[in-house]
Protein backbone atom coordinates (compact mmCIF):
# COMPACT_ATOMS: atom_id res chain seq x y z
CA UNK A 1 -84.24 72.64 -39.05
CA UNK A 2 -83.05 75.80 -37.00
CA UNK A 3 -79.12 76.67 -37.11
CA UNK A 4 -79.06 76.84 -33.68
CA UNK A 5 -80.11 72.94 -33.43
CA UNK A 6 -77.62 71.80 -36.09
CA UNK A 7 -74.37 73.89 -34.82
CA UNK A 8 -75.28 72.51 -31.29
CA UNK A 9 -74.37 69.41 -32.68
CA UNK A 10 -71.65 70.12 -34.52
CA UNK A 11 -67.86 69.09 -33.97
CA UNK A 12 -65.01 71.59 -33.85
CA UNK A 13 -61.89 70.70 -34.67
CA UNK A 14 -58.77 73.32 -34.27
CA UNK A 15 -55.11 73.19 -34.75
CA UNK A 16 -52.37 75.51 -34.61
CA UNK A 17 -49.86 74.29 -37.42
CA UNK A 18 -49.37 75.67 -40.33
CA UNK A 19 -51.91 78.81 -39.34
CA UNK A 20 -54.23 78.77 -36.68
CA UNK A 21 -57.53 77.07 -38.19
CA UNK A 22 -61.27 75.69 -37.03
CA UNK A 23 -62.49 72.44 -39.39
CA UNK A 24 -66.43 72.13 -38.04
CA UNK A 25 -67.85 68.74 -38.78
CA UNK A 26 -71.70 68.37 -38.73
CA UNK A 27 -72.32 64.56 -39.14
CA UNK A 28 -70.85 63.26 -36.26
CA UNK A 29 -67.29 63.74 -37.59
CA UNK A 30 -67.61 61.60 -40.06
CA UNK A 31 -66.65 64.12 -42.02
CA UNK A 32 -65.08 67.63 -41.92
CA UNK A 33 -65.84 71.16 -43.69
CA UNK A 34 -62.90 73.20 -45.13
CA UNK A 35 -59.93 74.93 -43.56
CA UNK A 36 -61.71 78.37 -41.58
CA UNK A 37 -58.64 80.41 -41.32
CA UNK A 38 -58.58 82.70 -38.02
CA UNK A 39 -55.21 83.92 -38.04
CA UNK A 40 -51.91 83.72 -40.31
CA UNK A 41 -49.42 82.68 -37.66
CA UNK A 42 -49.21 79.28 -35.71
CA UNK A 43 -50.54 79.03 -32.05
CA UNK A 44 -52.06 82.27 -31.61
CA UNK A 45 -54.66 81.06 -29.70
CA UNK A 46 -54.07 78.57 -26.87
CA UNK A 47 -57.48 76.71 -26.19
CA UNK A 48 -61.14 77.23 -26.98
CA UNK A 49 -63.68 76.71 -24.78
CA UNK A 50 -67.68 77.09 -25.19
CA UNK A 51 -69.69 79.93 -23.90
CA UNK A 52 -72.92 80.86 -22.68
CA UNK A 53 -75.03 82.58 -25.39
């Protein structure tokens, strides 16, 4: 299986409180990978939205 396929798939949880983290779930969210840290300090970013490659 490409990446590509599986992440396309995937489920992206993010939250704000206690640090500004992504949890990425890949079956369905069912369940969910560890805390991915992106910055130290709540709500530092307000919303995510997809892109275009």
């Amino acid at each position: 299986m490409r990446i590509e396929a599986a992440l396309s798939d995937a489920g992206v949880l993010a939250h704000r409180m206690p640090n500004t983290s992504l949890h990425v779930s890949l079956d369905e969210c069912k369940t969910w990978g560890t805390n991915m840290l992106v910055d130290t300090v709540g709500g530092a970013y307000p919303s995510l939205v997809t892109l275009k490659d």
